[in-house]
Each structure stands twice: as structure tokens, then as C-alpha cells.
C-alpha atoms as a PDB file:
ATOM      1  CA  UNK A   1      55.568  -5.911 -43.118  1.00  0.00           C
ATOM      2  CA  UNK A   2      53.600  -7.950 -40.468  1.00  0.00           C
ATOM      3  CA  UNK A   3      55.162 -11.107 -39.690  1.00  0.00           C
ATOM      4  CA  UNK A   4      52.633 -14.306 -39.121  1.00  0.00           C
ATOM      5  CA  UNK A   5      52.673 -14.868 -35.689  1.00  0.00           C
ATOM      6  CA  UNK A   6      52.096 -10.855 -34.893  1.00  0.00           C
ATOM      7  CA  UNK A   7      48.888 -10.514 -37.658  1.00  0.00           C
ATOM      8  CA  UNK A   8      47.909 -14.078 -35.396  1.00  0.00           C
ATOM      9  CA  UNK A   9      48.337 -12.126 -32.078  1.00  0.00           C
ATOM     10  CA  UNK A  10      46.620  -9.074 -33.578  1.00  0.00           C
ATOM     11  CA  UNK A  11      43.491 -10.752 -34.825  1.00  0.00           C
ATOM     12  CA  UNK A  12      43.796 -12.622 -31.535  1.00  0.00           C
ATOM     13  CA  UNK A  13      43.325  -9.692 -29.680  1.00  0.00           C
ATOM     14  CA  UNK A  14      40.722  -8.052 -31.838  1.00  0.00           C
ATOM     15  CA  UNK A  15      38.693 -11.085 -31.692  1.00  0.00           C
ATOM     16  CA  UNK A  16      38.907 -11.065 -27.490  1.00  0.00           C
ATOM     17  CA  UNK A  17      38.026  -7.333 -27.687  1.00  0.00           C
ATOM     18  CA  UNK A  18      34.773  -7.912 -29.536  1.00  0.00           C
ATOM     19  CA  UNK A  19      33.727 -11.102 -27.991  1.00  0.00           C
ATOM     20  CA  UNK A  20      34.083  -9.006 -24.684  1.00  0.00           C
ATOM     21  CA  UNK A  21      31.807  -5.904 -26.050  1.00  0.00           C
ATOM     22  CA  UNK A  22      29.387  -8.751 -26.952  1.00  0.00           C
ATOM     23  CA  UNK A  23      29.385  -9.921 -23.567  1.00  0.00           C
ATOM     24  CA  UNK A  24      28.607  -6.461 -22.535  1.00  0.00           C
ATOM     25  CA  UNK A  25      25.639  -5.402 -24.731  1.00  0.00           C
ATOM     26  CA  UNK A  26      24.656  -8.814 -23.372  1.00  0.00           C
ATOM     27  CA  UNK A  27      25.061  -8.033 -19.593  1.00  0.00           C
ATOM     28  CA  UNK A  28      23.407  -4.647 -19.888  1.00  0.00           C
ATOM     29  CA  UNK A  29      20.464  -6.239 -22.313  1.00  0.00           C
ATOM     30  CA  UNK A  30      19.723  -8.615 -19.426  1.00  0.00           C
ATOM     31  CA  UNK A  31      20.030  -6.376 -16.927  1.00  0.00           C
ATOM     32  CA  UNK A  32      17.269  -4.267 -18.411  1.00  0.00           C
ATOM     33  CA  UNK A  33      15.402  -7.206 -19.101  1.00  0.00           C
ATOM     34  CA  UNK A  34      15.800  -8.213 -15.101  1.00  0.00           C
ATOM     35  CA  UNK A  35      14.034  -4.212 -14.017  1.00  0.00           C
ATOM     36  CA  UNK A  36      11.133  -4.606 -16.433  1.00  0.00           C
ATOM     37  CA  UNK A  37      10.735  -8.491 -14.837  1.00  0.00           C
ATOM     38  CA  UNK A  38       8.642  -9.098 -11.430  1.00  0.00           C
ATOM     39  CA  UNK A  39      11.269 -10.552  -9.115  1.00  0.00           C
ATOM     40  CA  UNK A  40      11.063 -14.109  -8.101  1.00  0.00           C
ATOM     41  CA  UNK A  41      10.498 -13.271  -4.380  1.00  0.00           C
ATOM     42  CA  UNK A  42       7.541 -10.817  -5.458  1.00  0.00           C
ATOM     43  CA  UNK A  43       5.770 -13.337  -7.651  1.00  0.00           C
ATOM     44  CA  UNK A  44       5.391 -15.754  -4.562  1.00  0.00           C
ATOM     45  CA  UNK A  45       3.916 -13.360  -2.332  1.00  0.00           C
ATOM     46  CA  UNK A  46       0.496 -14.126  -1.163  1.00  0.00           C
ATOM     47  CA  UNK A  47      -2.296 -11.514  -1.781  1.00  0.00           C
ATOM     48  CA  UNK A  48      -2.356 -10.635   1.962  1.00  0.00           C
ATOM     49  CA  UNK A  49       1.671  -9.949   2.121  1.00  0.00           C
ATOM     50  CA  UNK A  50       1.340  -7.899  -1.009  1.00  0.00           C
ATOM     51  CA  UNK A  51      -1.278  -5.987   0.680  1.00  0.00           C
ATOM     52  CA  UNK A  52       0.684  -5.447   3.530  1.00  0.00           C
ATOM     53  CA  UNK A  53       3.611  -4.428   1.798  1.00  0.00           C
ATOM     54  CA  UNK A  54       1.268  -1.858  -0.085  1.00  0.00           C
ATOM     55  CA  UNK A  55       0.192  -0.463   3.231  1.00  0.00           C
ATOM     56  CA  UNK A  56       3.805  -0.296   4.625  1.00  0.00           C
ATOM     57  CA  UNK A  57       4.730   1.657   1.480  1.00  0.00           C
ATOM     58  CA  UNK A  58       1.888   4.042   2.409  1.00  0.00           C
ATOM     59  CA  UNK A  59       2.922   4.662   5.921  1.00  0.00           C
ATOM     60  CA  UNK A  60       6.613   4.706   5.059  1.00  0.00           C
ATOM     61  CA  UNK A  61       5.080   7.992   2.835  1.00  0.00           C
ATOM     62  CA  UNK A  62       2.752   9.017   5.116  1.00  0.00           C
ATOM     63  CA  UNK A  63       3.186   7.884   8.952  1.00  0.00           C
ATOM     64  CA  UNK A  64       0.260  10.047  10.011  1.00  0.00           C
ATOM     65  CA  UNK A  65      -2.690   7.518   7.644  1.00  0.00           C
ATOM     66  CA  UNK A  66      -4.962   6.437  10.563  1.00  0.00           C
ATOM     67  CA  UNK A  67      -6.764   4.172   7.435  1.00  0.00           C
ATOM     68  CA  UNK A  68      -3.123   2.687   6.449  1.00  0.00           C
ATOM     69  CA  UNK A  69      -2.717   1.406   9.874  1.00  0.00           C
ATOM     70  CA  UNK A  70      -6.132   0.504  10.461  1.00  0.00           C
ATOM     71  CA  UNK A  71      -5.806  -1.871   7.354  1.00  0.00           C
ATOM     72  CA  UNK A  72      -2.576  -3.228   8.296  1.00  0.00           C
ATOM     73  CA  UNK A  73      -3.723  -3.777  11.896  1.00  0.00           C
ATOM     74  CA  UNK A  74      -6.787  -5.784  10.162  1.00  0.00           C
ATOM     75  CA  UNK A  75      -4.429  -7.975   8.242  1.00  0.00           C
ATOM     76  CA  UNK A  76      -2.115  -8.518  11.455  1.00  0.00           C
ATOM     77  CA  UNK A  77      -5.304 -10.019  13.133  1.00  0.00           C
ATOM     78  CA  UNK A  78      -6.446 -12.105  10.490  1.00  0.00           C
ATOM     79  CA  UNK A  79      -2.950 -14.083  10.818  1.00  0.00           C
ATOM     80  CA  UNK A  80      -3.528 -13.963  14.888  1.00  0.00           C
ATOM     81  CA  UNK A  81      -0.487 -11.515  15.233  1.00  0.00           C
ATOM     82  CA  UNK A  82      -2.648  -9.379  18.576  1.00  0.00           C
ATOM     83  CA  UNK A  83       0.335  -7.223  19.538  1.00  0.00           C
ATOM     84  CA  UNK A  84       0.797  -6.413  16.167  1.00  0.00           C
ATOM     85  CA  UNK A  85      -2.649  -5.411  15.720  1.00  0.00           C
ATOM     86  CA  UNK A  86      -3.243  -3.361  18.581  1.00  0.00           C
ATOM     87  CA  UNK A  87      -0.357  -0.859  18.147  1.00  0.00           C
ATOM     88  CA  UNK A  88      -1.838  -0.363  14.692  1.00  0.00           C
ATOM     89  CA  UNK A  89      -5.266   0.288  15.554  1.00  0.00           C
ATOM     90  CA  UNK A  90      -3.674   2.482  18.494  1.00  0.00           C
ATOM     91  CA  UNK A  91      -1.662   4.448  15.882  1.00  0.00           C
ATOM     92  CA  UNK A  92      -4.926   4.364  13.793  1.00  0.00           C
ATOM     93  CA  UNK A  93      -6.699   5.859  16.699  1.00  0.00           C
ATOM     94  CA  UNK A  94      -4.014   8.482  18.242  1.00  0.00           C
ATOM     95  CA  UNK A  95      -4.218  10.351  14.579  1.00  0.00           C
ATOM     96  CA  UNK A  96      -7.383   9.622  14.568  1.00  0.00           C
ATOM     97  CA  UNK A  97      -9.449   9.472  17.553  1.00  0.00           C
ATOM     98  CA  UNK A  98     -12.996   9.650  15.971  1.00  0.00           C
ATOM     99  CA  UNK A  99     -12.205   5.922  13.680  1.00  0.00           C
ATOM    100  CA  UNK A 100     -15.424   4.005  14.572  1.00  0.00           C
ATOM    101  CA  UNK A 101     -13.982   1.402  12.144  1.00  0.00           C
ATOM    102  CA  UNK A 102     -10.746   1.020  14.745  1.00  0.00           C
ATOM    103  CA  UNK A 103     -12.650   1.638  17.971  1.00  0.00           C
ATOM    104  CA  UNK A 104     -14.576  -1.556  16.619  1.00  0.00           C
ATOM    105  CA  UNK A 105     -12.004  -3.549  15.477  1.00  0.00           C
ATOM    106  CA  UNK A 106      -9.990  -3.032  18.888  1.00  0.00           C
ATOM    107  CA  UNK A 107     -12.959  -4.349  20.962  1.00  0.00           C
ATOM    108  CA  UNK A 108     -13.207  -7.152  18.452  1.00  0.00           C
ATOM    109  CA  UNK A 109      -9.064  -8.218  19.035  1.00  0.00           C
ATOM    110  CA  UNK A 110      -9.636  -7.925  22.225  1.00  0.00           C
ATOM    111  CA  UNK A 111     -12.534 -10.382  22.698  1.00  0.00           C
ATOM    112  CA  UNK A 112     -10.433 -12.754  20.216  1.00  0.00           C
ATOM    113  CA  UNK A 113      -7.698 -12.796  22.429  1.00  0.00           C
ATOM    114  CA  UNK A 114      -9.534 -13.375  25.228  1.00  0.00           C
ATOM    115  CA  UNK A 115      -9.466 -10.017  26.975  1.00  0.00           C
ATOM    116  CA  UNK A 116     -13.368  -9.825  27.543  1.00  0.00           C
ATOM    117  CA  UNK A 117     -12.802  -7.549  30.460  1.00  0.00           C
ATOM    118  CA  UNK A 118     -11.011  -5.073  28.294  1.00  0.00           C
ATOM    119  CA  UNK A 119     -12.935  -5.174  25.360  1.00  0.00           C
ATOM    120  CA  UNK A 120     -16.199  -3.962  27.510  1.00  0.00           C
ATOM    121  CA  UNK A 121     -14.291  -1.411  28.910  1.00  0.00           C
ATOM    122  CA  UNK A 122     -13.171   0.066  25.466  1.00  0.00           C
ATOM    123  CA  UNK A 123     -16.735  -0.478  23.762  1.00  0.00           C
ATOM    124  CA  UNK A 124     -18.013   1.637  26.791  1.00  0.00           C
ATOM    125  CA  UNK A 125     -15.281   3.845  26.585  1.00  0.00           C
ATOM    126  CA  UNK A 126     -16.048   4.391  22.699  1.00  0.00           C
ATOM    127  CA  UNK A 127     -19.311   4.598  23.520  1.00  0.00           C
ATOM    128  CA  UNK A 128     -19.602   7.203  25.869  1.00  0.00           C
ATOM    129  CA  UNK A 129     -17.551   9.074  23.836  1.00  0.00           C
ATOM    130  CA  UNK A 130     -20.608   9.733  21.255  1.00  0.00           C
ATOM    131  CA  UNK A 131     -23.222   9.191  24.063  1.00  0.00           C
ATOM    132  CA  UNK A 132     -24.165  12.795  23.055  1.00  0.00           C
ATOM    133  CA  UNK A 133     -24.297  12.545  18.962  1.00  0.00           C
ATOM    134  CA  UNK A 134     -26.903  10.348  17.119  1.00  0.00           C
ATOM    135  CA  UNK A 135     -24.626  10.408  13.857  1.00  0.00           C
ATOM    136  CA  UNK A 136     -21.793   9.069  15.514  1.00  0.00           C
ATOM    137  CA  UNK A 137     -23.661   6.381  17.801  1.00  0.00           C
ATOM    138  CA  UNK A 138     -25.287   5.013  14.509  1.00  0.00           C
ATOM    139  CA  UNK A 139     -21.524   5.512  12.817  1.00  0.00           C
ATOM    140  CA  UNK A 140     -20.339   3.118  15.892  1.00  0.00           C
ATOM    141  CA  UNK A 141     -23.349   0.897  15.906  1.00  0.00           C
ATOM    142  CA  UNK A 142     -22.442   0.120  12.191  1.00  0.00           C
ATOM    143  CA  UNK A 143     -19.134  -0.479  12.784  1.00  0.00           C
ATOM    144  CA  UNK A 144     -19.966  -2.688  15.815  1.00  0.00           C
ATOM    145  CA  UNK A 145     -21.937  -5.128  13.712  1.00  0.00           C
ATOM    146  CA  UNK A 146     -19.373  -5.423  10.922  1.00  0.00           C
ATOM    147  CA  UNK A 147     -17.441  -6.574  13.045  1.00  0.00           C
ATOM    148  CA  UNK A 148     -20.176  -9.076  14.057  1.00  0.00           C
ATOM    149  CA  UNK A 149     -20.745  -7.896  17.452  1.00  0.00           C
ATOM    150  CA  UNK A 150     -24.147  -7.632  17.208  1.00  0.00           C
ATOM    151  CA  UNK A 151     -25.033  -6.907  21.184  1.00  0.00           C
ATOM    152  CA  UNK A 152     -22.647  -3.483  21.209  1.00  0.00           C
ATOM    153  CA  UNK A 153     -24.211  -2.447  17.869  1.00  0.00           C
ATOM    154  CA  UNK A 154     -27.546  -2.859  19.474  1.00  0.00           C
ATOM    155  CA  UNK A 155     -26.444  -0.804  22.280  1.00  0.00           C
ATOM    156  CA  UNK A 156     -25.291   2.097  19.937  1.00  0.00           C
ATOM    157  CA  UNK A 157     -28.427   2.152  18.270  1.00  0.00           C
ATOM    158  CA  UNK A 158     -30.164   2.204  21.156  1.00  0.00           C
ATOM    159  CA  UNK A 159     -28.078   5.449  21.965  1.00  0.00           C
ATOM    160  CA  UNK A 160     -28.794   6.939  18.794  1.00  0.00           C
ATOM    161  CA  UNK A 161     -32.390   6.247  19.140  1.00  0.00           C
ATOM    162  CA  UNK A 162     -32.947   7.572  22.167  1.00  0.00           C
ATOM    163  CA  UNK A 163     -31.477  11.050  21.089  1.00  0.00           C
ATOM    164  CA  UNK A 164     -33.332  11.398  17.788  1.00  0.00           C
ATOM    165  CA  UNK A 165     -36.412   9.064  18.182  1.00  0.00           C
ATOM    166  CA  UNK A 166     -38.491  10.787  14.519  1.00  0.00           C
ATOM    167  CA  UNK A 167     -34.816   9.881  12.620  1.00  0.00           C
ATOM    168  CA  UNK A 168     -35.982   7.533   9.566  1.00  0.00           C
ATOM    169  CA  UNK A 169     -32.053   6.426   9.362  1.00  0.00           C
ATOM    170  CA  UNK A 170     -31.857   5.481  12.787  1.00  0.00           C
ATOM    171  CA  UNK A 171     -35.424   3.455  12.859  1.00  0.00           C
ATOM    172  CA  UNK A 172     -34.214   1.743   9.401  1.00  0.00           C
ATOM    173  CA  UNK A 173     -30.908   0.674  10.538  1.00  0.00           C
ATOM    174  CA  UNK A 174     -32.720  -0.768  13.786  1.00  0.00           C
ATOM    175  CA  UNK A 175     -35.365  -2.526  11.474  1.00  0.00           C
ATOM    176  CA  UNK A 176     -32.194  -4.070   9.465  1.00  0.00           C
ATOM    177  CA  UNK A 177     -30.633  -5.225  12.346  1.00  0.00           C
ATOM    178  CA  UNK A 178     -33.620  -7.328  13.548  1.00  0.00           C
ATOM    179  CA  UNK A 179     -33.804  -8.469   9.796  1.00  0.00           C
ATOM    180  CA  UNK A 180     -30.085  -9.713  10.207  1.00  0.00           C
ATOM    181  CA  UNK A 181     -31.262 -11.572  13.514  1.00  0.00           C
ATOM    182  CA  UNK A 182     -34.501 -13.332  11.670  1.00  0.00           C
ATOM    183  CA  UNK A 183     -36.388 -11.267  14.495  1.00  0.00           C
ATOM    184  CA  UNK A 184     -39.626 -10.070  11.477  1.00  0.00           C
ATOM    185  CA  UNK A 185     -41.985  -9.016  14.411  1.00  0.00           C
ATOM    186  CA  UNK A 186     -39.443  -6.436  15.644  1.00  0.00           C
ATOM    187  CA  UNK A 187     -38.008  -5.506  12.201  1.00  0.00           C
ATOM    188  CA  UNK A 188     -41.324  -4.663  10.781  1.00  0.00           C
ATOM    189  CA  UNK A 189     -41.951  -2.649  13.859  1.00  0.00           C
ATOM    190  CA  UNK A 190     -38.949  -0.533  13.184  1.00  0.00           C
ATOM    191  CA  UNK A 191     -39.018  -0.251   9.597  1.00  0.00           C
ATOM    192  CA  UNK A 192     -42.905   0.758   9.492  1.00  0.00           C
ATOM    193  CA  UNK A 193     -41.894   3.566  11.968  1.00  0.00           C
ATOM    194  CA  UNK A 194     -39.091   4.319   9.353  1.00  0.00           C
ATOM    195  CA  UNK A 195     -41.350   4.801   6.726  1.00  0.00           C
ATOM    196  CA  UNK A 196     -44.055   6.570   7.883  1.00  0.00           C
ATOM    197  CA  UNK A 197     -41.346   9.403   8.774  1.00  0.00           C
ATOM    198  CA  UNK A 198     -40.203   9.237   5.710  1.00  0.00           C
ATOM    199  CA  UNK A 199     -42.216   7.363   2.689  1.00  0.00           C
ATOM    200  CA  UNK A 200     -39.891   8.094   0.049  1.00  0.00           C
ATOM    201  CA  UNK A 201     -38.113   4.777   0.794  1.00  0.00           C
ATOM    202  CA  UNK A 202     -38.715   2.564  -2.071  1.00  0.00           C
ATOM    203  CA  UNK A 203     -35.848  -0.235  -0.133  1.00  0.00           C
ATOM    204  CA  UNK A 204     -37.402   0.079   3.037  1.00  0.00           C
ATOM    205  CA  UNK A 205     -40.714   0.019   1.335  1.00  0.00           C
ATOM    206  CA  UNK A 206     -39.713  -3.779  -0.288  1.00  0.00           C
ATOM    207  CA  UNK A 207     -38.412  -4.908   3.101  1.00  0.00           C
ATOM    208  CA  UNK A 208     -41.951  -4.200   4.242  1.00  0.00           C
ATOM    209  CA  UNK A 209     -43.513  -5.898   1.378  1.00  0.00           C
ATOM    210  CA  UNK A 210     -41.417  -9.229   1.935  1.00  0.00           C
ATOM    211  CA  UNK A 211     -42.911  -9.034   5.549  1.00  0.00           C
ATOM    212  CA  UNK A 212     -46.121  -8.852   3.784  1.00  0.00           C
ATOM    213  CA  UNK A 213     -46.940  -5.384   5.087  1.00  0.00           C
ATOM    214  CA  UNK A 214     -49.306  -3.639   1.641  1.00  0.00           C
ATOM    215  CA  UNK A 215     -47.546   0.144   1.815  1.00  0.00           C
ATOM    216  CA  UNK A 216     -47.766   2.340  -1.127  1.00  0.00           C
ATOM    217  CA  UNK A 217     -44.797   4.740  -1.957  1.00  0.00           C
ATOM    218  CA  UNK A 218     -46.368   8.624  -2.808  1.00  0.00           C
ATOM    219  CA  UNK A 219     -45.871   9.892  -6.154  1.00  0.00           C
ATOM    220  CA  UNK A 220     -43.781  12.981  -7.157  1.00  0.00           C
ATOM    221  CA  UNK A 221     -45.398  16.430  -7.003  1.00  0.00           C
ATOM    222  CA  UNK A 222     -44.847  19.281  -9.249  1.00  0.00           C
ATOM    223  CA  UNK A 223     -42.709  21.767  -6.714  1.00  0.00           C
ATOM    224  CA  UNK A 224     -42.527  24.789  -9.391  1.00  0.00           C
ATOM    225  CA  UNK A 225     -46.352  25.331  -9.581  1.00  0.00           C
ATOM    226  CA  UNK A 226     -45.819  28.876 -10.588  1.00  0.00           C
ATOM    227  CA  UNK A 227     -44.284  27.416 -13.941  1.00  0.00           C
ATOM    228  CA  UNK A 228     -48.215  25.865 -14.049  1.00  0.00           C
ATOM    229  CA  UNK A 229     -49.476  28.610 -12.730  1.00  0.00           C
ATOM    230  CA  UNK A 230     -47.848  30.347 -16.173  1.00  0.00           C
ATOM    231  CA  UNK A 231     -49.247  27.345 -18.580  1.00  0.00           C
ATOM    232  CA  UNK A 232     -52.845  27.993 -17.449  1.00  0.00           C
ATOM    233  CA  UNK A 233     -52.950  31.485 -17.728  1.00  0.00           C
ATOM    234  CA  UNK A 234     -51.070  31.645 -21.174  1.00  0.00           C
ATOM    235  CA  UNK A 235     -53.749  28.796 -22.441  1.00  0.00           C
ATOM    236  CA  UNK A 236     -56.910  30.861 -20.942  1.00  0.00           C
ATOM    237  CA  UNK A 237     -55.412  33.904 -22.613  1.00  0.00           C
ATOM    238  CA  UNK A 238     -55.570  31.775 -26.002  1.00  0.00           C
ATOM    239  CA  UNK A 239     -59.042  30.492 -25.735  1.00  0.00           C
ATOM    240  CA  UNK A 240     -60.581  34.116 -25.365  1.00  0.00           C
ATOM    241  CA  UNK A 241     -58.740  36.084 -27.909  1.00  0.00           C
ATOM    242  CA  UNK A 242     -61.408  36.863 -30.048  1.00  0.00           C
ATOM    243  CA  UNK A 243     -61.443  36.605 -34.000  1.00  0.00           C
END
């Protein structure tokens, strides 16, 4: 038979044994519980260093995403980090070399960091480089004045102008630009000339109205007047059938 002390010892030990399993289911519950919870460190994170930790993840999958760096480069300058920015938009603009959006943005560090002389170097670097395309002068122009520099996005559309002078785009963008200046005499100018090329403008057509200019937008025309054509012969065929 068990003696006392030894059923003590043994219910001792059983006891230990199943407190410790306990402590495990509770470790391992927690544990689980710890995955499926945001980390402390993560919760604090301000929108712009989640964003940037987003965009790292990208490039860390991808290297070669000119967009990845171009948005990373943007967030770099927001928080006046210029090195930082310009190898990005560099990167950017080595896998890319057609991103008007980096071209633009790199002209705008510069000029923030007080590198004017550089800056009008690059914009006339970028803009040589589609001196010979309309598309991709208006691309840059656009780019230009997002970034608020309105004089270089003149220039460009200038440049895109000049090489397709009957483009209703090109005369509407102009006329929107002179809107965004408060200049009415010159934006009417352009957005009239945008509109007679091409009526069908019912925006552009408002924008004129506002400037108090009376236009009148055409209607639709049947295209498929054989399908009429059909209708009025099958309806004279059923007027003169005779009783």
C-alpha cells in the first residue's frame, strides 16, 4: 500500500504537472492572441510612416517600381529630407526616364532647396526632351503645374501648342490655366478656340457660359441613316399596297 507522505508527494507532483500544462495552453493562447493583435509600435505610426513603410515593402518586392520611389521620394520631401528625395526621384527616373510626374517633382526639390540654378537646368533638360511631342509637352505642362510651378507649365504648353495649334486638348488646358490665374480675357480666348474645334464639350462649354460667352452645344445626329433609309422605304411600301 501507499504510505501518506508518498500519495502527498504523488498528488504533489500531479498537481505541479497540470498547473504547468495550464500555464502552457495559456502561453500559446496568448501568443496567438499577440499575431492576430496590431503591435504597439505599429499602432503609433503616423499615416505618412505607414505609407512609407507600404512603399518600402513594395520596393523591397519590386526594386525596379519607378511609381514606388516616386511616392516615397514625395513623402521624403514633405518632411524636408532633399537627399533623400532626390535619389528616389533619380531611381524613379533611371527605370523610368519618361516620369513627367518625377521630372516635375525634381525641379520642384530643387527650387525648395534653394538650387534655382539647377532646377532651370533640369526643367529645360525635361523639356527639350519632348520639345518634339505635343502629348508629352502637355503630359509635362500638367505635371509642372501640380506641382505649382505655374511659369514651366506655361512654357510646356506653349511647346505643345506650337506643334499642334487645331488640338482642342491643348487650347482647353491653356484656357484652364488662365482660369487658375483669374486671367478671364485670356482664358476665354483659349477655351472659345477649344470649342469651336471641337463643340462637343459640354465642360468647356460651362466654363464659357460662366464667362458669359452664349455658345450652344450641337445635338446628336443619326450616323446609321441607312437603318432610316430602311424605315422609309418599308412605310412607303405599306401605304401603297393596295386592297
Amino acid at each position: 500500500m501507499i504510505g501518506k507522505w508518498e500519495f502527498v508527494s504523488r498528488a504533489f507532483l500531479v498537481c505541479t504537472l497540470l498547473l504547468s500544462g495550464c500555464n502552457s495552453i495559456k502561453d500559446s493562447l496568448a501568443k496567438i492572441g499577440a499575431d492576430k493583435t496590431p503591435r504597439v509600435d505599429e499602432l503609433e505610426k503616423t499615416p505618412a510612416e505607414q505609407q512609407k513603410a507600404r512603399l518600402l515593402k513594395q520596393i523591397d518586392r519590386k526594386f525596379e517600381n519607378p511609381d514606388a520611389h516616386f511616392e516615397l521620394g514625395r513623402l521624403y520631401q514633405a518632411d524636408g529630407l532633399w537627399s533623400q528625395a532626390e535619389n528616389c526621384y533619380n531611381t524613379a527616373l533611371r527605370f523610368d526616364p519618361a516620369h513627367r510626374k518625377a521630372q516635375a517633382a525634381m525641379v520642384k526639390l530643387l527650387i525648395d532647396s534653394n538650387n534655382t540654378d539647377r532646377a532651370r537646368l533640369y526643367a529645360d533638360i525635361y523639356m527639350n526632351q519632348v520639345a518634339s511631342s505635343a502629348a508629352e509637352s502637355l503630359r509635362l505642362g500638367l505635371a509642372f503645374q501640380k506641382e505649382q510651378l505655374d511659369d514651366y507649365a506655361l512654357s510646356c504648353y506653349r511647346q505643345a501648342l506650337h506643334l499642334a495649334p487645331n488640338s482642342a486638348k491643348v487650347n482647353r488646358q491653356i484656357g484652364y490655366y488662365y482660369l487658375s490665374r483669374n486671367d478671364k480675357v485670356r482664358a476665354q480666348e483659349y477655351l472659345t478656340r477649344s470649342f469651336q474645334i471641337d463643340p462637343r464639350q459640354p465642360e468647356v462649354a460651362g466654363e464659357l457660359g460662366r464667362l458669359g460667352v452664349a455658345v450652344r452645344i450641337p445635338r446628336k445626329t443619326e450616323k446609321d441613316t441607312g437603318r432610316l433609309d430602311r424605315i422609309v422605304e418599308q412605310a412607303d411600301k405599306e401605304t401603297n399596297v393596295k386592297p
